[in-house]
Structure formats: C-alpha cells, structure tokens
PDB file of N, CA and C in Angstrom:
ATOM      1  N   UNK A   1     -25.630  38.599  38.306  1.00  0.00           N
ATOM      2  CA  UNK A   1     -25.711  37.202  38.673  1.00  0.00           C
ATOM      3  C   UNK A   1     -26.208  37.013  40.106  1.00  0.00           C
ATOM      4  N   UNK A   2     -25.925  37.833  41.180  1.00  0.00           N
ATOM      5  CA  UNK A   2     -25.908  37.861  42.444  1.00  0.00           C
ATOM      6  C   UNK A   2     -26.460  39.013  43.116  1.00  0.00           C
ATOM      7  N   UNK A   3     -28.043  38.892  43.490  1.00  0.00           N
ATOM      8  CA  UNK A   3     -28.304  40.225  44.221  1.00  0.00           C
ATOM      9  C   UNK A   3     -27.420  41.120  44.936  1.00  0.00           C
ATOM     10  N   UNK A   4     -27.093  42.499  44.695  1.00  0.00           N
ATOM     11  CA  UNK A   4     -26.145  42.767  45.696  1.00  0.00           C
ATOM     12  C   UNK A   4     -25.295  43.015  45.536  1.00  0.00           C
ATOM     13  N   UNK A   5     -24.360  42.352  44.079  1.00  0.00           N
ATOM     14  CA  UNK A   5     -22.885  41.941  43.615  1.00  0.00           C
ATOM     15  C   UNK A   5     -22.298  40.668  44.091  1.00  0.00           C
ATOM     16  N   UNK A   6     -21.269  40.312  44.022  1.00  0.00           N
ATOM     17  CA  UNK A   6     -20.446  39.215  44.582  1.00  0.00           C
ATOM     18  C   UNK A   6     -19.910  39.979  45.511  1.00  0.00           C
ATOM     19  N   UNK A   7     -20.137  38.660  46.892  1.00  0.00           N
ATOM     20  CA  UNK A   7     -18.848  39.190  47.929  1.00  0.00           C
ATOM     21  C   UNK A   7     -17.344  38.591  48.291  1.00  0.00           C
ATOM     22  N   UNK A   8     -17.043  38.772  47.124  1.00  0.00           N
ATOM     23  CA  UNK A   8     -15.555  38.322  47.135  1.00  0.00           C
ATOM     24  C   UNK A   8     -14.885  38.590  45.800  1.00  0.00           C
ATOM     25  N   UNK A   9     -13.451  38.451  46.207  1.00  0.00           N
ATOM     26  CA  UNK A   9     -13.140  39.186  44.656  1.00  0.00           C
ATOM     27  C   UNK A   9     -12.926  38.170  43.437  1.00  0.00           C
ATOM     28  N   UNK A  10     -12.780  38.847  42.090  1.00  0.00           N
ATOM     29  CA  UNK A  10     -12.733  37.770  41.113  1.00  0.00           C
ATOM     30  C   UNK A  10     -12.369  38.731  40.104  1.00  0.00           C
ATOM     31  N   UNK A  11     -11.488  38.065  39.271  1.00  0.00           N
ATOM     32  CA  UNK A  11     -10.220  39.053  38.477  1.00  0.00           C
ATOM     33  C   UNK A  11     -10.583  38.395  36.960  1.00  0.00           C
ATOM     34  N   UNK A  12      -9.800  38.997  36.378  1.00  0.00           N
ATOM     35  CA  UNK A  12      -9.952  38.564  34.673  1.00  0.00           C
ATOM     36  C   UNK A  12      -8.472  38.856  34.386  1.00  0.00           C
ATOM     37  N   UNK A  13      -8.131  37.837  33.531  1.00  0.00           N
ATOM     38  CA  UNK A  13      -6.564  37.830  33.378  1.00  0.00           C
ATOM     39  C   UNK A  13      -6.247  38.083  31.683  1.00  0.00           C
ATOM     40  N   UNK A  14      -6.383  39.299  31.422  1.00  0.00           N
ATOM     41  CA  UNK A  14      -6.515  39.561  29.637  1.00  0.00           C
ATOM     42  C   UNK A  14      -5.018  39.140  29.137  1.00  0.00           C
ATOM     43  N   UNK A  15      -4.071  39.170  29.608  1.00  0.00           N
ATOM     44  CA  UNK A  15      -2.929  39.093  29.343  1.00  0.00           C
ATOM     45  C   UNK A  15      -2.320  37.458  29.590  1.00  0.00           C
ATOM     46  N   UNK A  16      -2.791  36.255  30.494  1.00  0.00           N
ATOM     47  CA  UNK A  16      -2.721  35.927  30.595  1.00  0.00           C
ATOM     48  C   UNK A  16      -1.152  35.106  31.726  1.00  0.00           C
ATOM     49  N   UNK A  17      -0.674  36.675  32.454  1.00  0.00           N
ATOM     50  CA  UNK A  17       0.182  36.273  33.400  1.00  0.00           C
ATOM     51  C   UNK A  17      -0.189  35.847  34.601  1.00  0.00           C
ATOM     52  N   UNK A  18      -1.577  35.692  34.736  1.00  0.00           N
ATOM     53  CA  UNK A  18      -1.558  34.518  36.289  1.00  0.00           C
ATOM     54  C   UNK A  18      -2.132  33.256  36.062  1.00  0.00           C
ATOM     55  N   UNK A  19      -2.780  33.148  34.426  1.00  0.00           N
ATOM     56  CA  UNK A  19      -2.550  31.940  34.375  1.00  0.00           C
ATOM     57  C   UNK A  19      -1.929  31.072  33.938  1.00  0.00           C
ATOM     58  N   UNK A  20      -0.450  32.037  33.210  1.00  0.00           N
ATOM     59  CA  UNK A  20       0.860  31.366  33.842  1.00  0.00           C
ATOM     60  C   UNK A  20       1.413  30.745  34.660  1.00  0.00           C
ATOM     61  N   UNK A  21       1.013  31.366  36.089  1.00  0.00           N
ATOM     62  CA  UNK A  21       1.230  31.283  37.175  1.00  0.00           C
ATOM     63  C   UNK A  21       1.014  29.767  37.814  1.00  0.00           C
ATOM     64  N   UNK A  22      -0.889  29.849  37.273  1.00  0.00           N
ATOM     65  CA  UNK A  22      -1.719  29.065  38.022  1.00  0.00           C
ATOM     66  C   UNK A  22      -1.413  27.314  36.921  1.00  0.00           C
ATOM     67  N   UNK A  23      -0.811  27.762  35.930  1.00  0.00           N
ATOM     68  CA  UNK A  23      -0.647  26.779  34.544  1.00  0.00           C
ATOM     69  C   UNK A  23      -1.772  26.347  34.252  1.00  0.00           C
ATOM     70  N   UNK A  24      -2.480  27.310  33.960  1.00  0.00           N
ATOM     71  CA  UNK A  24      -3.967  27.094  33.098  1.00  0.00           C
ATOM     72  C   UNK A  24      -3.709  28.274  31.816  1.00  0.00           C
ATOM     73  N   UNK A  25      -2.428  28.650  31.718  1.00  0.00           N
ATOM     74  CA  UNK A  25      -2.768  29.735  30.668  1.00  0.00           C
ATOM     75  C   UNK A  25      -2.136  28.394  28.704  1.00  0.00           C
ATOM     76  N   UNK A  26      -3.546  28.438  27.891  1.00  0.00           N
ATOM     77  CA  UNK A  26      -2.892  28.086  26.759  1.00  0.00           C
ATOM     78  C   UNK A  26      -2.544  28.807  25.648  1.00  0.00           C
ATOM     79  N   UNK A  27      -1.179  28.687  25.708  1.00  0.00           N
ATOM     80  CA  UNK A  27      -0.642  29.520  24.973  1.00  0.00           C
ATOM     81  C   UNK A  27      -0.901  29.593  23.317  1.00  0.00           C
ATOM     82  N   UNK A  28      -1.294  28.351  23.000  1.00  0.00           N
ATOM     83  CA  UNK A  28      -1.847  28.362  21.422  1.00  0.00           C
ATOM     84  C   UNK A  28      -3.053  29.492  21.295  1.00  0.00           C
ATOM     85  N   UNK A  29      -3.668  29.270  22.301  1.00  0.00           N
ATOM     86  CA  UNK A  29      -5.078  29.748  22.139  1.00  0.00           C
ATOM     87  C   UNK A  29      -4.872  31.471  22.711  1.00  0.00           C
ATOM     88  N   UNK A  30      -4.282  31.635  23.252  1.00  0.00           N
ATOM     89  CA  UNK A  30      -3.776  32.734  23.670  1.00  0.00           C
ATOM     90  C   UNK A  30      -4.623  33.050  25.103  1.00  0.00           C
ATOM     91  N   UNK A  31      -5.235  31.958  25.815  1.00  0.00           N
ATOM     92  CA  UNK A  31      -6.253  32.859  27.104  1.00  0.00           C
ATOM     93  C   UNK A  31      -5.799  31.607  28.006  1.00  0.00           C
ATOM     94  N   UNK A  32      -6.513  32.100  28.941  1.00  0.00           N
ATOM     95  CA  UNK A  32      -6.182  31.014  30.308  1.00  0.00           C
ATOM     96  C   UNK A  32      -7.449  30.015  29.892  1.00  0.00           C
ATOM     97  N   UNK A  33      -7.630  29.185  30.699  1.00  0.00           N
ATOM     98  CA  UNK A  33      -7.880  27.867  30.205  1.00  0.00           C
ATOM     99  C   UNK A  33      -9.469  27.785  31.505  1.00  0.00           C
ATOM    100  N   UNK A  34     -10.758  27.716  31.534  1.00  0.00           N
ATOM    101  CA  UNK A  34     -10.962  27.909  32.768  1.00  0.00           C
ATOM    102  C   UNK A  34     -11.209  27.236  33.830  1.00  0.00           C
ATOM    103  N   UNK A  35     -10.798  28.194  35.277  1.00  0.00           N
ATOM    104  CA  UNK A  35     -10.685  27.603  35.859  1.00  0.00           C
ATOM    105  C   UNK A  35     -10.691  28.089  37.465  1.00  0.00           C
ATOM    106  N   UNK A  36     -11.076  27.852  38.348  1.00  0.00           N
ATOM    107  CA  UNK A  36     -11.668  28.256  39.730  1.00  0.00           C
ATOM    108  C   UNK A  36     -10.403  28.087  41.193  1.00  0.00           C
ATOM    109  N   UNK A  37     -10.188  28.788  41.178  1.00  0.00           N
ATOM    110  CA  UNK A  37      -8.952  28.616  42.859  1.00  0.00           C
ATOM    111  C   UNK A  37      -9.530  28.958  44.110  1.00  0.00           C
ATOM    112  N   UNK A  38      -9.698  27.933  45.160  1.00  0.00           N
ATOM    113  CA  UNK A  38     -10.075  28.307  46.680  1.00  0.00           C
ATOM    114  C   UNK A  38      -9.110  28.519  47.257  1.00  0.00           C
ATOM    115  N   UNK A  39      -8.800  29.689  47.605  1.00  0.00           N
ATOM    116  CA  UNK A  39      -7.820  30.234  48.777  1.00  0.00           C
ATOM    117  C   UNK A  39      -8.360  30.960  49.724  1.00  0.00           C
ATOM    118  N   UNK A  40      -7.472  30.124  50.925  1.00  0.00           N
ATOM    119  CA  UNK A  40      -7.529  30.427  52.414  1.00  0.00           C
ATOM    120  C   UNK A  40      -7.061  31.989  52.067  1.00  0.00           C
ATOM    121  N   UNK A  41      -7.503  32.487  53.682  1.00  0.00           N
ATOM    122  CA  UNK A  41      -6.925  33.695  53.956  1.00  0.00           C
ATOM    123  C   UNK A  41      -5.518  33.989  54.010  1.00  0.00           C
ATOM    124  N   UNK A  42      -4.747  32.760  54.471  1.00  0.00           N
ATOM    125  CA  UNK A  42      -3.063  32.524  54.604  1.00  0.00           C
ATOM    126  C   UNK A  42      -2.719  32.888  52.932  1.00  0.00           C
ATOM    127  N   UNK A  43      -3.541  32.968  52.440  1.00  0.00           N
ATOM    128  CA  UNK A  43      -2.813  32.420  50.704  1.00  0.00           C
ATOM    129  C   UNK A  43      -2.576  30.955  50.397  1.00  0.00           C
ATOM    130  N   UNK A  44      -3.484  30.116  50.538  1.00  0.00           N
ATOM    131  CA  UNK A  44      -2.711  28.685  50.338  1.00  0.00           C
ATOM    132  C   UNK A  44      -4.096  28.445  49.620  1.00  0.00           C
ATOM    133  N   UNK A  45      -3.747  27.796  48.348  1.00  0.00           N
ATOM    134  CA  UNK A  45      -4.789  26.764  47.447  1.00  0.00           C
ATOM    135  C   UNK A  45      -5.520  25.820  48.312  1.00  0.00           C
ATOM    136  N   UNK A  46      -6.652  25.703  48.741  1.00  0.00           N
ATOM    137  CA  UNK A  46      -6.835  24.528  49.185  1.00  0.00           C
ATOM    138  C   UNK A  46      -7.962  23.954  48.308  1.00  0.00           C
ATOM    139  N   UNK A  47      -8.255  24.147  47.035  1.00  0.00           N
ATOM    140  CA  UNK A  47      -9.467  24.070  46.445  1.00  0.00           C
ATOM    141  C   UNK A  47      -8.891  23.949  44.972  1.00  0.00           C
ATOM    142  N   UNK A  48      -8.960  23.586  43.664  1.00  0.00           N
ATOM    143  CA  UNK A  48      -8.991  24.144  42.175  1.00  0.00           C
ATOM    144  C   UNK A  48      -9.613  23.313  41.138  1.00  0.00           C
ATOM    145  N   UNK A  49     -10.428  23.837  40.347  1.00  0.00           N
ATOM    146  CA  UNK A  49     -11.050  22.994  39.230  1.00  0.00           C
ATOM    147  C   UNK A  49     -11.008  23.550  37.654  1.00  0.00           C
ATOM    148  N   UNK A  50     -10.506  22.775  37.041  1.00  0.00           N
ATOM    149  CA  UNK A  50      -9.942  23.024  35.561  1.00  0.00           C
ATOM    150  C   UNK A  50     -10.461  22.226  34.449  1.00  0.00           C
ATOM    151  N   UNK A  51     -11.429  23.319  33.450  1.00  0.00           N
ATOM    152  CA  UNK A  51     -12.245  22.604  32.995  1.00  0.00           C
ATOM    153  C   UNK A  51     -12.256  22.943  31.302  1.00  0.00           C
ATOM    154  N   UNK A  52     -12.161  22.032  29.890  1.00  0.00           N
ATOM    155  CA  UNK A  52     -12.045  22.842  28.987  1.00  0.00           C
ATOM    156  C   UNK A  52     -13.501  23.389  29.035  1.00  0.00           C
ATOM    157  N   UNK A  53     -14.148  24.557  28.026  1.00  0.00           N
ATOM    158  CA  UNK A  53     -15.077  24.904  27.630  1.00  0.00           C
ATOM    159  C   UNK A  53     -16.359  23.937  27.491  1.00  0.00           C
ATOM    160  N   UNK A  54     -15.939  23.271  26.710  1.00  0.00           N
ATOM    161  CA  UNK A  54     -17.466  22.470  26.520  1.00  0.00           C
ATOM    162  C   UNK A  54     -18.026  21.952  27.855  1.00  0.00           C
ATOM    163  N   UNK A  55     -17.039  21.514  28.816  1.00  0.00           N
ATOM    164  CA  UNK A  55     -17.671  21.098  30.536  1.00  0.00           C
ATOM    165  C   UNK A  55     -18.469  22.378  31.234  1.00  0.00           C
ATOM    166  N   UNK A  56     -19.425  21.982  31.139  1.00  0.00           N
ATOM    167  CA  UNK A  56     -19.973  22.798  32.800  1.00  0.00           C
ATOM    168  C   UNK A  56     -19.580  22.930  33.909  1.00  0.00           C
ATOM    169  N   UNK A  57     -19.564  23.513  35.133  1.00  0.00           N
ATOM    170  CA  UNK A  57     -18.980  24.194  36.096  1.00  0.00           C
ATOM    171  C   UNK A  57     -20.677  23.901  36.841  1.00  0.00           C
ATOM    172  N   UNK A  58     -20.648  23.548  38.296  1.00  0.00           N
ATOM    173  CA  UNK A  58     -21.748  24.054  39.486  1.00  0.00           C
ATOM    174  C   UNK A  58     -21.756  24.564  40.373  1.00  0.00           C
ATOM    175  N   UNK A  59     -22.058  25.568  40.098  1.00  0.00           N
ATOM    176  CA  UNK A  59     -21.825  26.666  40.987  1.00  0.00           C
ATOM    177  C   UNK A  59     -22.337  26.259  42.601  1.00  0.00           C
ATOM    178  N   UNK A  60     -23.422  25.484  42.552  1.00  0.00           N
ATOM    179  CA  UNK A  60     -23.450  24.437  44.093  1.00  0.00           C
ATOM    180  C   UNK A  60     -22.918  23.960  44.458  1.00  0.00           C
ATOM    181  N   UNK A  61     -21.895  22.909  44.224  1.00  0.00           N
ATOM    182  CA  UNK A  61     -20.694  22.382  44.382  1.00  0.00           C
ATOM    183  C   UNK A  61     -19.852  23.461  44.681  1.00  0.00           C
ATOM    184  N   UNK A  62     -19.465  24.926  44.377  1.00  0.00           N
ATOM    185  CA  UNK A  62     -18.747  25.759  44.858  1.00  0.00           C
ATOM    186  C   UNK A  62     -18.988  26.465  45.853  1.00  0.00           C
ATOM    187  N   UNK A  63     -20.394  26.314  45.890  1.00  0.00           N
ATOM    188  CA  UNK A  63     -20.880  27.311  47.325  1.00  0.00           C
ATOM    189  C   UNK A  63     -20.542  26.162  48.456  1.00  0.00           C
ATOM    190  N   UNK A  64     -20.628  25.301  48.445  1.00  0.00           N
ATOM    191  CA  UNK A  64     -20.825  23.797  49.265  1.00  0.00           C
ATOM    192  C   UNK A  64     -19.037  23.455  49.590  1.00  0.00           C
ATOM    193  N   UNK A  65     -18.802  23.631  48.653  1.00  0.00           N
ATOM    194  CA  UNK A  65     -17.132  23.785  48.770  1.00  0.00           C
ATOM    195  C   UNK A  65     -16.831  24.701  50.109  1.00  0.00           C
ATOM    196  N   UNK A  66     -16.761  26.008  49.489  1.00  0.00           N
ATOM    197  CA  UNK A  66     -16.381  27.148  50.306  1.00  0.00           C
ATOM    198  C   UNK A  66     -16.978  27.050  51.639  1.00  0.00           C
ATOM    199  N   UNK A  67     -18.311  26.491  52.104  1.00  0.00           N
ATOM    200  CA  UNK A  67     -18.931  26.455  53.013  1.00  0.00           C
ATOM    201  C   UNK A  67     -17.968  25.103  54.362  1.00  0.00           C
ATOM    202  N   UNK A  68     -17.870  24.530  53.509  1.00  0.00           N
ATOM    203  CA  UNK A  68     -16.926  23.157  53.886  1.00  0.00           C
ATOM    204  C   UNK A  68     -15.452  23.702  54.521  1.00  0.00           C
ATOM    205  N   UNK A  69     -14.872  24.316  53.541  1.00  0.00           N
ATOM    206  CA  UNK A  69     -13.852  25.076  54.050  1.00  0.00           C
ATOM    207  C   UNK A  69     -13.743  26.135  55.246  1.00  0.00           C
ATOM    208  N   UNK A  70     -14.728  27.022  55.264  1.00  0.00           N
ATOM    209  CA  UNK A  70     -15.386  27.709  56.360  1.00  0.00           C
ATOM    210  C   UNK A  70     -15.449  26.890  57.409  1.00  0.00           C
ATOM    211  N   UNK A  71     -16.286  25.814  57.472  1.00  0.00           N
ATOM    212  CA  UNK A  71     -16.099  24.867  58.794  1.00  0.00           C
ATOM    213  C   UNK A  71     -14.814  24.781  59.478  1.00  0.00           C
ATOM    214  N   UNK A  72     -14.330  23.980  58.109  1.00  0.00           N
ATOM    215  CA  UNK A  72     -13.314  23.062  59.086  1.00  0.00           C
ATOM    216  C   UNK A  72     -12.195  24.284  59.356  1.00  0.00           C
ATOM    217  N   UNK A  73     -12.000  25.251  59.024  1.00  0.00           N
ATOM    218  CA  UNK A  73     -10.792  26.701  58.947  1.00  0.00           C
ATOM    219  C   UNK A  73     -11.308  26.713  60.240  1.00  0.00           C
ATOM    220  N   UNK A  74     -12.587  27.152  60.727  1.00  0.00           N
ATOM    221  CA  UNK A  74     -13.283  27.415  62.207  1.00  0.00           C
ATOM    222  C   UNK A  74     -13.126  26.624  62.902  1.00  0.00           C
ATOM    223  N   UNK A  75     -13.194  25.400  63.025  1.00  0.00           N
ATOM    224  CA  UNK A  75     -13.095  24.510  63.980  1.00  0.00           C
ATOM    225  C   UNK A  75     -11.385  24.141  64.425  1.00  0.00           C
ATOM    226  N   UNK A  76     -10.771  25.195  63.496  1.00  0.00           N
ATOM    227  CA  UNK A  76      -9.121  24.321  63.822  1.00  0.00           C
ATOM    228  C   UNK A  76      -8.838  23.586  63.310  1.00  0.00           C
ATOM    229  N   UNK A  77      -9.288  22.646  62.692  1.00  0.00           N
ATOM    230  CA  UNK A  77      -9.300  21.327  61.780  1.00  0.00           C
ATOM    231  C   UNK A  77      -9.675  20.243  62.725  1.00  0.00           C
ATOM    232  N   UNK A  78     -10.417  20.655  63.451  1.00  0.00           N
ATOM    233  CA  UNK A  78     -11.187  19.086  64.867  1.00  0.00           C
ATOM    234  C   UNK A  78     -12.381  18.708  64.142  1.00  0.00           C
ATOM    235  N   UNK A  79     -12.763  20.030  63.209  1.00  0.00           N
ATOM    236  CA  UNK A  79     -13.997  18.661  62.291  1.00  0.00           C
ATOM    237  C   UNK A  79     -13.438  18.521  60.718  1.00  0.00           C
ATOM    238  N   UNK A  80     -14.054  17.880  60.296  1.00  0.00           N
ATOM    239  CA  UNK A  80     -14.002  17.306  58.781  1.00  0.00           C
ATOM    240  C   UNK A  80     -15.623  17.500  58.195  1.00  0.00           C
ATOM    241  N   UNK A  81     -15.170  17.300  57.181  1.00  0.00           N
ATOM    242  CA  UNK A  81     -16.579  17.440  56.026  1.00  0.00           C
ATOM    243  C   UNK A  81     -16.772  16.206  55.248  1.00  0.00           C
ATOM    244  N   UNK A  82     -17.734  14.783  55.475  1.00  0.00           N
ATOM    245  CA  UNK A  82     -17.524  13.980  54.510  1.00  0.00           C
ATOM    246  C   UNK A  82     -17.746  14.518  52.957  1.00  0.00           C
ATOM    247  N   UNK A  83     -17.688  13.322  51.825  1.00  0.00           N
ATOM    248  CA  UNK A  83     -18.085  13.585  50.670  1.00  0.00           C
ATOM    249  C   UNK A  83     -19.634  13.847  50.710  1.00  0.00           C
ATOM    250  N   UNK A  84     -19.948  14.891  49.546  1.00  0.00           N
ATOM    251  CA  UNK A  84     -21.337  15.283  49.993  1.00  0.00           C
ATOM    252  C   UNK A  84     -21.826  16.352  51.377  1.00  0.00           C
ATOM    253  N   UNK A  85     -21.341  16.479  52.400  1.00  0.00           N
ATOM    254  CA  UNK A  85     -21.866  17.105  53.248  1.00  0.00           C
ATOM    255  C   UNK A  85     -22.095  18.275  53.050  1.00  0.00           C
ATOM    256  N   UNK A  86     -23.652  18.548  53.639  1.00  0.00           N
ATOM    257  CA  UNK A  86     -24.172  20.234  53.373  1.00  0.00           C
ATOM    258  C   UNK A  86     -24.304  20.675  54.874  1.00  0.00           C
ATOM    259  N   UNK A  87     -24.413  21.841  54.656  1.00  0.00           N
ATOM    260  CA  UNK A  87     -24.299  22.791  56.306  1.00  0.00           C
ATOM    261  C   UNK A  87     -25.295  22.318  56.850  1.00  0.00           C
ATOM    262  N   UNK A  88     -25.251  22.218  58.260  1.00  0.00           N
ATOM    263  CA  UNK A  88     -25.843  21.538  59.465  1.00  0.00           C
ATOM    264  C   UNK A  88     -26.245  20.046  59.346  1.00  0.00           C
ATOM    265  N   UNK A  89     -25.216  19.046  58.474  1.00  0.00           N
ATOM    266  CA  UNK A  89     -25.294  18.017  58.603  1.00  0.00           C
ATOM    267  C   UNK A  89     -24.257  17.625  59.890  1.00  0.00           C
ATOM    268  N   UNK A  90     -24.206  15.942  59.835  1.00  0.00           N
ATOM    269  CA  UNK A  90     -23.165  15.477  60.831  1.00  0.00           C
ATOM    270  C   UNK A  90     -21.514  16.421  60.048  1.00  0.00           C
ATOM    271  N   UNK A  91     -20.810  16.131  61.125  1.00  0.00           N
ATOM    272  CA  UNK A  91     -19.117  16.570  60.544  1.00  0.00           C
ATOM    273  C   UNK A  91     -18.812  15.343  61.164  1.00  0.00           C
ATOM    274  N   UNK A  92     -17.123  15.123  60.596  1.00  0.00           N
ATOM    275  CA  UNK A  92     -16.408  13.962  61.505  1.00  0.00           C
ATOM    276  C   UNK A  92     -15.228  14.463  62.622  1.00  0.00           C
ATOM    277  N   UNK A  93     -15.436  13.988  63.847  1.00  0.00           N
ATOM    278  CA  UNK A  93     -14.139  14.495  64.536  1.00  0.00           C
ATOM    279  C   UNK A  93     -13.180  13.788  64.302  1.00  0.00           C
ATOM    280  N   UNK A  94     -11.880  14.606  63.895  1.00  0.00           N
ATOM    281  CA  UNK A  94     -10.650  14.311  63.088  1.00  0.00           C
ATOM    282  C   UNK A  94     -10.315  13.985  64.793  1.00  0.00           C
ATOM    283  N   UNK A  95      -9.572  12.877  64.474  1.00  0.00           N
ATOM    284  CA  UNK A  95      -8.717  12.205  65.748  1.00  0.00           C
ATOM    285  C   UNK A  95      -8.230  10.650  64.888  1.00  0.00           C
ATOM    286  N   UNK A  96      -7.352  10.133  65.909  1.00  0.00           N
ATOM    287  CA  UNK A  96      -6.664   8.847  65.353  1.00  0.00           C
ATOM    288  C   UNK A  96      -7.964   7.543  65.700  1.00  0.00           C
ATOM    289  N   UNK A  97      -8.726   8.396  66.768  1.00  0.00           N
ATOM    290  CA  UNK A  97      -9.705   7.220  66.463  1.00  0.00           C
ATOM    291  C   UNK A  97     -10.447   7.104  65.012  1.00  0.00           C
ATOM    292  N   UNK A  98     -10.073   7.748  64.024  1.00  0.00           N
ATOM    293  CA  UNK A  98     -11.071   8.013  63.306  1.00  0.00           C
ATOM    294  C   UNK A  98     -10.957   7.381  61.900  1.00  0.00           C
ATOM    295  N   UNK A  99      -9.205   7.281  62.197  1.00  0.00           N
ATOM    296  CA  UNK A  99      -8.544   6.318  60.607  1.00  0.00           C
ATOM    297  C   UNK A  99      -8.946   5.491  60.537  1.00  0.00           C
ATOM    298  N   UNK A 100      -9.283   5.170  59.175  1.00  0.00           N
ATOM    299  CA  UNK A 100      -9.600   3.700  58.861  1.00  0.00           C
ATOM    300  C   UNK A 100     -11.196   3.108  59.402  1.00  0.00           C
ATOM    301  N   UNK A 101     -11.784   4.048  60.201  1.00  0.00           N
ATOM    302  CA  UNK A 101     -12.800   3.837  60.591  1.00  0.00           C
ATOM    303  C   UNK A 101     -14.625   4.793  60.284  1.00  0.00           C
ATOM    304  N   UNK A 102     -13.809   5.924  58.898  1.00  0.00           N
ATOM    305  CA  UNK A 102     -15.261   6.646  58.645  1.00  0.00           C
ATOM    306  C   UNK A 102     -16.261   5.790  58.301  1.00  0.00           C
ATOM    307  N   UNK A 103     -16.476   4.689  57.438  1.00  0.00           N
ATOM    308  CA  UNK A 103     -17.017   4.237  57.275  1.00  0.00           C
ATOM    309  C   UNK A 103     -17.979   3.930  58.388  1.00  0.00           C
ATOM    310  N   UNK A 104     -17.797   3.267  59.690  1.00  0.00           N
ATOM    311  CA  UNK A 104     -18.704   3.568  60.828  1.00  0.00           C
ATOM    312  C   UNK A 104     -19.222   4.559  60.890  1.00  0.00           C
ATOM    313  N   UNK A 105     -18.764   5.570  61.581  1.00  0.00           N
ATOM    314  CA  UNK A 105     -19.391   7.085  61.516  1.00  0.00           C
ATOM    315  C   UNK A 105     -19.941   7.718  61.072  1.00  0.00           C
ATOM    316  N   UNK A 106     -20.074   7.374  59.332  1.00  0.00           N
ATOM    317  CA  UNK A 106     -20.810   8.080  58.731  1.00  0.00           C
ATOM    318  C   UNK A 106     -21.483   7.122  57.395  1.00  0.00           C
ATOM    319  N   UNK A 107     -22.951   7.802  57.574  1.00  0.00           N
ATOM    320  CA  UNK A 107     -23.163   6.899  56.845  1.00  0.00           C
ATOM    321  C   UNK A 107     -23.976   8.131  55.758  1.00  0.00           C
ATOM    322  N   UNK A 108     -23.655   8.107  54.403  1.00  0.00           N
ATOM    323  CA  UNK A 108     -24.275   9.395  53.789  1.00  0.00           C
ATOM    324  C   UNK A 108     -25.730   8.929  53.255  1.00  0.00           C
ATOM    325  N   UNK A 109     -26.728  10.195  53.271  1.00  0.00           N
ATOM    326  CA  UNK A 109     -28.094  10.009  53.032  1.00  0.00           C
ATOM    327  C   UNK A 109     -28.111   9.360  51.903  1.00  0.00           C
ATOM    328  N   UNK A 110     -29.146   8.655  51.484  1.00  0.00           N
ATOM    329  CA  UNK A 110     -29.206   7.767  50.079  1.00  0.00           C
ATOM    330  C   UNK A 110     -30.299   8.548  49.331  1.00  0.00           C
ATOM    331  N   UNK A 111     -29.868   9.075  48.270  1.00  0.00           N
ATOM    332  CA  UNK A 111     -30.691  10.271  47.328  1.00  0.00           C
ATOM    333  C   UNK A 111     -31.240   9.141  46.703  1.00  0.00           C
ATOM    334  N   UNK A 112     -32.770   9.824  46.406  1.00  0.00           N
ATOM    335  CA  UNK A 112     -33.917   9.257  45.718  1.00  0.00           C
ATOM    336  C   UNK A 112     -35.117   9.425  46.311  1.00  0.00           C
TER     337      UNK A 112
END
C-alpha cells in the first residue's frame, strides 16, 4: 500500500479481545466491527472512527488528522487546527481571546 511499508504500527485482532476493549467487537458476527484509533504517545484516544462495511474510510482525512494532531501536540496546545485545515495553512491561537470569536479569525477557503 505504502512505498517502504507503513511507519507506524497496526495490529489485527483475530480473536477479537481488543475490540472488546475498544467496543467495536460484534459478537454475533464474531469480528471487530471496523474501525481506526488515534493515539497520542501518552496513550490517550484523541481520534476514533467506526464504520459498518458498506461505508468507506479516507485515508486523507486520516493523514490530515494525524498531521493536525502533530501540530497542535508540538505547539503545547497554543495552536488549534480549524475544520478543514491542511499543513501550512493559518492555525488559531488558543487563548480566551479566542472564544466565541473564530468566526473572525478564520475564514475557510471556499472550494470550487
């Protein structure tokens, strides 16, 4: 899929005890259900998408994800990522000036 291999890990759960865990495992059907987890380095979910079969999955939306997360983990949490934002767009600086007020700040590109 990925010149190179993947660089990161990714498991297969034949038995279906982590997606017990994760409560994506269906037990009628006997398999986990699928479904994608972003975790920080701490171990903490900050990401998950759960989808039956017939839905598609975008894998752009996941790279764009993770990339998002990367930011703001780096910055400390002093920036934000609006909806939509791709790498080397604007970010928002998280501060109390900022509640209630993205709408100023950002205004997202209009596709077409």
């Amino acid at each position: 899929m990925v010149e190179g291999g993947i660089p990161f890990p990714m498991l297969s759960d034949a038995g279906g005890r982590i997606g017990q865990v994760y409560g994506v495992y269906d037990e009628g059907a006997g398999v986990d259900v699928r479904g994608r987890f972003l975790i920080d380095p701490d171990g903490v979910i900050q990401a998950m998408e759960v989808r039956p079969p017939p839905v598609g999955r975008n894998f752009d939306e996941l790279v764009r994800q993770v990339q998002a997360y990367q930011l703001v983990r780096k910055s400390g949490g002093a920036e934000a990522t609006p909806a939509g934002w791709r790498p080397g767009e604007e970010t928002l600086k998280v501060g109390i000036g900022l509640a209630g007020k993205v709408w100023r700040v950002w205004k997202p590109k209009k596709e077409g």
